[in-house]
N, C-alpha and C. Protein backbone atom coordinates (compact mmCIF):
# COMPACT_ATOMS: atom_id res chain seq x y z
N UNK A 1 0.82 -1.20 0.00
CA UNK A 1 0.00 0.00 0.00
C UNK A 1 0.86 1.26 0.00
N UNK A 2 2.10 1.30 0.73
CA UNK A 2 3.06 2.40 0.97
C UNK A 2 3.39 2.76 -0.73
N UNK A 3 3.54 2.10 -1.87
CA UNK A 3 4.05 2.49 -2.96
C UNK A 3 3.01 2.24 -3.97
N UNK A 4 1.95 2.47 -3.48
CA UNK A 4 0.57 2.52 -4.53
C UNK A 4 -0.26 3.59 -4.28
N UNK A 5 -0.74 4.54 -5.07
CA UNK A 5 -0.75 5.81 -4.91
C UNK A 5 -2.63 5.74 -5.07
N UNK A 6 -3.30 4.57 -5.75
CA UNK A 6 -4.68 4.58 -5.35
C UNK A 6 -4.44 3.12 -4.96
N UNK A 7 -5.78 2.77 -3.43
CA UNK A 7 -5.99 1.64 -3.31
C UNK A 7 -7.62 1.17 -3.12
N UNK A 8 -7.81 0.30 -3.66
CA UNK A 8 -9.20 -0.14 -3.91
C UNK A 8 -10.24 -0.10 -2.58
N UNK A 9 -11.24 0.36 -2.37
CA UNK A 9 -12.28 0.19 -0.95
C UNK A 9 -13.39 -0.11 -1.60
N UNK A 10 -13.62 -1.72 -2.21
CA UNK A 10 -15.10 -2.11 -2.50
C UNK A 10 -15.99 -2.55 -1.43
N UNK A 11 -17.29 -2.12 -1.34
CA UNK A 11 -18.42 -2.06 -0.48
C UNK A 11 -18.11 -3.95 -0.25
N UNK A 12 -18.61 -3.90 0.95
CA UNK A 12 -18.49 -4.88 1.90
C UNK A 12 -19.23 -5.27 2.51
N UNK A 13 -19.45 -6.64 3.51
CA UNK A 13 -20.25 -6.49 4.56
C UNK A 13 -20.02 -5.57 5.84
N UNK A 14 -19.29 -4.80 5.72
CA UNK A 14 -18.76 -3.93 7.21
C UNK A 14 -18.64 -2.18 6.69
N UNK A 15 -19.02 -1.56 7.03
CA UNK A 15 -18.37 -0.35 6.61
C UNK A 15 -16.68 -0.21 7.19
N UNK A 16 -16.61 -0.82 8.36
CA UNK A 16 -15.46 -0.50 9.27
C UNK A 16 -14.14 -1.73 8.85
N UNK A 17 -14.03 -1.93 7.57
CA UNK A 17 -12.68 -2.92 7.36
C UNK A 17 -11.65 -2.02 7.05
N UNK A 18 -10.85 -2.89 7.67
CA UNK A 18 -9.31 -2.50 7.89
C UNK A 18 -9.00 -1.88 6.40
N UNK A 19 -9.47 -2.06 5.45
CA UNK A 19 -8.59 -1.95 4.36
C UNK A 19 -8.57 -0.41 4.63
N UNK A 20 -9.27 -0.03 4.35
CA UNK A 20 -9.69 1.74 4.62
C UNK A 20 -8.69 2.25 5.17
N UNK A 21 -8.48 1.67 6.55
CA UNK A 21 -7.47 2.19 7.68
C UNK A 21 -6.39 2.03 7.18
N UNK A 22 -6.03 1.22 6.37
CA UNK A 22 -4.87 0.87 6.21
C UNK A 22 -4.20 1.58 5.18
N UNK A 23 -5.20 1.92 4.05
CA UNK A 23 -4.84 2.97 3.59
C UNK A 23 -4.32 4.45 3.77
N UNK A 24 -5.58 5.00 4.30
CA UNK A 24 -5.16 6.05 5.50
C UNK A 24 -3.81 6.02 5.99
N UNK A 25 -3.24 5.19 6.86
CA UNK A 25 -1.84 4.93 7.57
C UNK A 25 -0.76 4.88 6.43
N UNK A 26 -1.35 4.58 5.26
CA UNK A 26 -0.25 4.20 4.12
C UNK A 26 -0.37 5.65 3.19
N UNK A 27 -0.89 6.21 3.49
CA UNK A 27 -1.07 7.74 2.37
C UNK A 27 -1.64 6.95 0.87
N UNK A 28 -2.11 6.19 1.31
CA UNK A 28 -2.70 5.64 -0.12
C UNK A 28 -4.31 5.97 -0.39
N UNK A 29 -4.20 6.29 -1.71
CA UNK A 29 -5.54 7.52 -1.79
C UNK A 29 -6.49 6.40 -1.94
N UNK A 30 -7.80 6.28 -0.99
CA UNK A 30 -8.89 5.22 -1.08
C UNK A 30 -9.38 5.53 -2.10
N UNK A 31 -10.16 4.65 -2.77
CA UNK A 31 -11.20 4.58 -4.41
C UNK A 31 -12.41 4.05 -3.88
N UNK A 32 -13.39 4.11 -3.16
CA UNK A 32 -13.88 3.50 -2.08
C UNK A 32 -15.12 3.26 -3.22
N UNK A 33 -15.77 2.20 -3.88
CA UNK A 33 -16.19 2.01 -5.09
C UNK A 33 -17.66 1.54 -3.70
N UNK A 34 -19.06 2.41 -4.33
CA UNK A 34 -20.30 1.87 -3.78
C UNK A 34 -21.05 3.34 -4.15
N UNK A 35 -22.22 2.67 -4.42
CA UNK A 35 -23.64 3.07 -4.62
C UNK A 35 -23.76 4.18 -2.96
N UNK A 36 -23.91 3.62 -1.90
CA UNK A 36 -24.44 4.21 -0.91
C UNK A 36 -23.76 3.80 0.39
N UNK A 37 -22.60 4.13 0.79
CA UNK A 37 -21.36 3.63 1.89
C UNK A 37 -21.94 3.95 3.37
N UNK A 38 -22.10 3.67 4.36
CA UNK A 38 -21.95 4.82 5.48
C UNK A 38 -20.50 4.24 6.13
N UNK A 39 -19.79 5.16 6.13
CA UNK A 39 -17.99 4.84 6.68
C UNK A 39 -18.15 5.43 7.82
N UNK A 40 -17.28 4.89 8.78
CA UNK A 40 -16.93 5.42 9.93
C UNK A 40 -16.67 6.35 10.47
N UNK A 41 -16.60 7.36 11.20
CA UNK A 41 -16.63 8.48 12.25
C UNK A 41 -17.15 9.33 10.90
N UNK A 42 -17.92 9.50 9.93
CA UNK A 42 -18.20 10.27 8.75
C UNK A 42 -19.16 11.99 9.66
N UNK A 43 -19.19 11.61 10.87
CA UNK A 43 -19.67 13.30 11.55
C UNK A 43 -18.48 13.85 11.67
N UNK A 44 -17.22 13.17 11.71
CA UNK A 44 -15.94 13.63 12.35
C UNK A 44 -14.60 14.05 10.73
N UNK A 45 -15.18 13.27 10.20
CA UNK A 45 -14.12 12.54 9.13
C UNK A 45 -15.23 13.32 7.44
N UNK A 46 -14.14 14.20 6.82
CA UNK A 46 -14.88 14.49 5.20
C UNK A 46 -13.93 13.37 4.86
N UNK A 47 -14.33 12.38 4.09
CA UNK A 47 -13.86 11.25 3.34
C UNK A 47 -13.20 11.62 2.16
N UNK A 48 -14.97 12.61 1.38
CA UNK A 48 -14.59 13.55 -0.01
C UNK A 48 -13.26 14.33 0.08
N UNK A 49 -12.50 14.77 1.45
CA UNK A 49 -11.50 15.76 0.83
C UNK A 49 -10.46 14.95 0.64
N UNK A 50 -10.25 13.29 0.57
CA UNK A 50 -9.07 12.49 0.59
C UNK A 50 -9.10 11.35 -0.22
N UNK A 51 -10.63 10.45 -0.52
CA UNK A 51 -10.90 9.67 -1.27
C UNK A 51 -11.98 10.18 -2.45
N UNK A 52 -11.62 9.27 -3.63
CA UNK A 52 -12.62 9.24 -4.47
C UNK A 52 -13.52 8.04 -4.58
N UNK A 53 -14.50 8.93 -4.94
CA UNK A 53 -15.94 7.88 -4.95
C UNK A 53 -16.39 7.62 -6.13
N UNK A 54 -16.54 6.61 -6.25
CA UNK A 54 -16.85 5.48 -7.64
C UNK A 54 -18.26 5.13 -8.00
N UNK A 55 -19.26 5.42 -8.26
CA UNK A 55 -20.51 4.69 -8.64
C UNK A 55 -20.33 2.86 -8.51
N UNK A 56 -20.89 2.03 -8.49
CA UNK A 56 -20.96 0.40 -8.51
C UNK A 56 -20.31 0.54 -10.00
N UNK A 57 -21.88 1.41 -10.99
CA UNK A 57 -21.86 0.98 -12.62
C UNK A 57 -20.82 1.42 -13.26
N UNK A 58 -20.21 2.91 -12.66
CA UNK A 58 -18.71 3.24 -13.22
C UNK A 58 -17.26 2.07 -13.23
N UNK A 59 -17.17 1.45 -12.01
CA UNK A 59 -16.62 1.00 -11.74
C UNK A 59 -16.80 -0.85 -12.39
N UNK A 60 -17.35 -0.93 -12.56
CA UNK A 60 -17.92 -2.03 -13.59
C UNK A 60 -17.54 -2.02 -14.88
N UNK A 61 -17.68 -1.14 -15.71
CA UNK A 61 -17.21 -0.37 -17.04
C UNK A 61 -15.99 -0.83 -17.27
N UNK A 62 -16.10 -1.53 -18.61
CA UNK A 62 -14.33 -1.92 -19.10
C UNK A 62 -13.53 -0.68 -19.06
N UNK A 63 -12.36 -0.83 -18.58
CA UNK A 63 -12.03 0.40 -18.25
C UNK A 63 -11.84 1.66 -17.81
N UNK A 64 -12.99 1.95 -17.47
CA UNK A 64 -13.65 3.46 -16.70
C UNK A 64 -12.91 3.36 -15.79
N UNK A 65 -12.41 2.97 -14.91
CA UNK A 65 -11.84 3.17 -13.83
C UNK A 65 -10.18 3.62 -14.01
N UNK A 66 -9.91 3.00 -14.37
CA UNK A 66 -8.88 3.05 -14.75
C UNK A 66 -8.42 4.29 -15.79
N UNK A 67 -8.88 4.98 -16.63
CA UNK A 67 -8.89 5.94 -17.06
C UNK A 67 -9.86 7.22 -16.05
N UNK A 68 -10.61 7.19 -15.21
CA UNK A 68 -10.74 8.06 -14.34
C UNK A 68 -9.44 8.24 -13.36
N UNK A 69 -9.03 6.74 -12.83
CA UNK A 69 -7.61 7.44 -12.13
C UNK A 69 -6.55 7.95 -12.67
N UNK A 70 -6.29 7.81 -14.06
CA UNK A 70 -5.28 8.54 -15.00
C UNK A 70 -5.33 10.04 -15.46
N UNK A 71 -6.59 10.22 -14.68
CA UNK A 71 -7.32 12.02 -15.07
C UNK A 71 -6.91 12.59 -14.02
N UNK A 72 -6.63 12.10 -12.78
CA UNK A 72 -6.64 12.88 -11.46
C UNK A 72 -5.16 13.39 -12.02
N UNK A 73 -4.72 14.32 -11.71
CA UNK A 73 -3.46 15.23 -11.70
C UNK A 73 -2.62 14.57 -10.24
N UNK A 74 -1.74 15.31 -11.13
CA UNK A 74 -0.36 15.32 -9.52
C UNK A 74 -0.52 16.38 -8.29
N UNK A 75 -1.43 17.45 -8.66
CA UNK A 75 -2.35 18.42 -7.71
C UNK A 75 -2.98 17.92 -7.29
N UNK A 76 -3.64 17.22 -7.67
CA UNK A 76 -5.34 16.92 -6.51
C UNK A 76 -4.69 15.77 -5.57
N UNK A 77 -3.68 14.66 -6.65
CA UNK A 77 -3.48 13.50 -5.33
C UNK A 77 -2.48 13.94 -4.73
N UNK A 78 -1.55 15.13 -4.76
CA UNK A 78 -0.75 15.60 -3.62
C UNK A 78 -1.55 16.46 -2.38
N UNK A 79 -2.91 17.31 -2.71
CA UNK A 79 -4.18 17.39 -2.19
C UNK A 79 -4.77 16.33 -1.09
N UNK A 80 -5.02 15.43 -2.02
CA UNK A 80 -5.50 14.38 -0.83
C UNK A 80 -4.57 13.73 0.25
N UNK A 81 -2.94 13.49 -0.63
CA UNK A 81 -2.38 12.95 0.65
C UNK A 81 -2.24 13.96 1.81
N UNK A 82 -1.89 15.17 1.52
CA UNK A 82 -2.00 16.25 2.71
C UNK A 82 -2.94 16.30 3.46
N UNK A 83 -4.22 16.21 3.47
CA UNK A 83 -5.82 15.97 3.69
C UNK A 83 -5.80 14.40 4.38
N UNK A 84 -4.64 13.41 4.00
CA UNK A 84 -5.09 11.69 4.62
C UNK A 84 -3.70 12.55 5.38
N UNK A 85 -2.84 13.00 5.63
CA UNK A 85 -1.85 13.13 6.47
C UNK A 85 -2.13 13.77 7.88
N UNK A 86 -3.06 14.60 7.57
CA UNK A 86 -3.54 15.15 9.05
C UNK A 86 -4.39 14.55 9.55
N UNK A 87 -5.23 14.04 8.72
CA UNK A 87 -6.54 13.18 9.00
C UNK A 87 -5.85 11.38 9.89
N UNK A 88 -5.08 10.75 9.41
CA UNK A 88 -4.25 9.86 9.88
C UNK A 88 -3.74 9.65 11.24
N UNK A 89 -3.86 10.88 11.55
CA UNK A 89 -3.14 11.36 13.54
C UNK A 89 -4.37 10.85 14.11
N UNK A 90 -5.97 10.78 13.27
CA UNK A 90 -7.03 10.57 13.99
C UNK A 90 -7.44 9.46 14.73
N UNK A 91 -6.29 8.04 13.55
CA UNK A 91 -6.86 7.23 14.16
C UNK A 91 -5.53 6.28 14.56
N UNK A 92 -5.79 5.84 15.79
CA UNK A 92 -5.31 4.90 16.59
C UNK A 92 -5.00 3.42 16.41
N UNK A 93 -4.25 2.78 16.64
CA UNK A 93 -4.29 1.65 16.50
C UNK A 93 -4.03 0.60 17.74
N UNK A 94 -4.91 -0.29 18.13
CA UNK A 94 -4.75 -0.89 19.90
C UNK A 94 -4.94 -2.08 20.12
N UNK A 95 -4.35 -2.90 19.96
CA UNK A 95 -4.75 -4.63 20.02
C UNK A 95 -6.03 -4.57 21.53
N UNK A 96 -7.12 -5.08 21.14
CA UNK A 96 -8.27 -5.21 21.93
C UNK A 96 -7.69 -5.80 23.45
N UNK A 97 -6.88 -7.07 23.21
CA UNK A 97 -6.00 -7.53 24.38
C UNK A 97 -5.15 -8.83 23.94
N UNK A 98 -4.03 -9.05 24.98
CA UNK A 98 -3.20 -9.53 24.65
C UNK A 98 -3.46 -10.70 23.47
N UNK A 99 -4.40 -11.21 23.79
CA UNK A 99 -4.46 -12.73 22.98
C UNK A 99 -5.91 -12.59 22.12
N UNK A 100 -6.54 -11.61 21.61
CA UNK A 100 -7.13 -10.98 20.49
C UNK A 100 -6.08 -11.40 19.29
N UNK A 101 -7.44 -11.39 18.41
CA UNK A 101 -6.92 -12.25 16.94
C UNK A 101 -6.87 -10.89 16.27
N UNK A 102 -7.39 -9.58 16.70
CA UNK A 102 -7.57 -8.60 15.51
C UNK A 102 -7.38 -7.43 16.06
N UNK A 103 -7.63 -6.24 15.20
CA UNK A 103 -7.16 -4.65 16.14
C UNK A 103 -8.45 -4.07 15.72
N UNK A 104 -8.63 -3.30 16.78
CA UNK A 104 -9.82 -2.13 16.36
C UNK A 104 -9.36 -0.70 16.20
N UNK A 105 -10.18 0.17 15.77
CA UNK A 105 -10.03 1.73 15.70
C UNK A 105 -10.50 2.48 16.67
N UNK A 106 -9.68 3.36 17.02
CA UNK A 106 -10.04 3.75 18.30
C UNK A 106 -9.66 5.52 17.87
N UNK A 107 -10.83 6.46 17.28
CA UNK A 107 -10.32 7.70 17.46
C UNK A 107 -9.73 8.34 18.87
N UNK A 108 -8.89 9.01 18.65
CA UNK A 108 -7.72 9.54 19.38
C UNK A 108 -7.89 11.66 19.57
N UNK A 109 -7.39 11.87 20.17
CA UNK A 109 -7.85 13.59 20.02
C UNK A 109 -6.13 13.79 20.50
């Protein structure tokens, strides 16, 4: 993720998967591909000033995608990583407890 400059966020059963986060932590610009998302801390968090949002049917399209990320400039995604760089301090990372199989998100102030 550290040397990929978009990374994929297709709708899920969870709004809250790691991939997201992980992006975020990696300055990797989310593509967060869905019809109707609700993402996490979204009262706290503009998503729009750091990721782009994909329609289902755009993203379906031979190609469309892929030529929409070839349109974004070296402005807008140096834009967003500045925008995921401050935004990134937000969130936390905390193994639930010692012998937990997984990590949760834990906003931070």
């Amino acid at each position: 993720m550290r040397t990929s400059e978009f990374c994929l966020h297709p709708a899920g059963d969870t709004p809250t998967s790691c991939r997201l986060f992980d992006a975020i932590q990696s300055l990797c610009i989310p593509v967060i591909v869905s019809d109707s998302i609700e993402l996490p801390f979204e009262g706290m968090v503009d998503y729009s000033e750091f990721s782009i949002f994909v329609a289902t049917s755009d993203a379906l399209t031979p190609n469309w995608l892929v030529h929409h990320l070839r349109s974004i400039s070296e402005r807008q995604k140096d834009g967003f990583r500045r925008k995921m760089s401050m935004i990134r301090q937000c969130f936390g990372w905390t193994m639930a407890s010692p012998v937990a199989s997984g990590l949760f998100i834990q906003m931070v102030r």
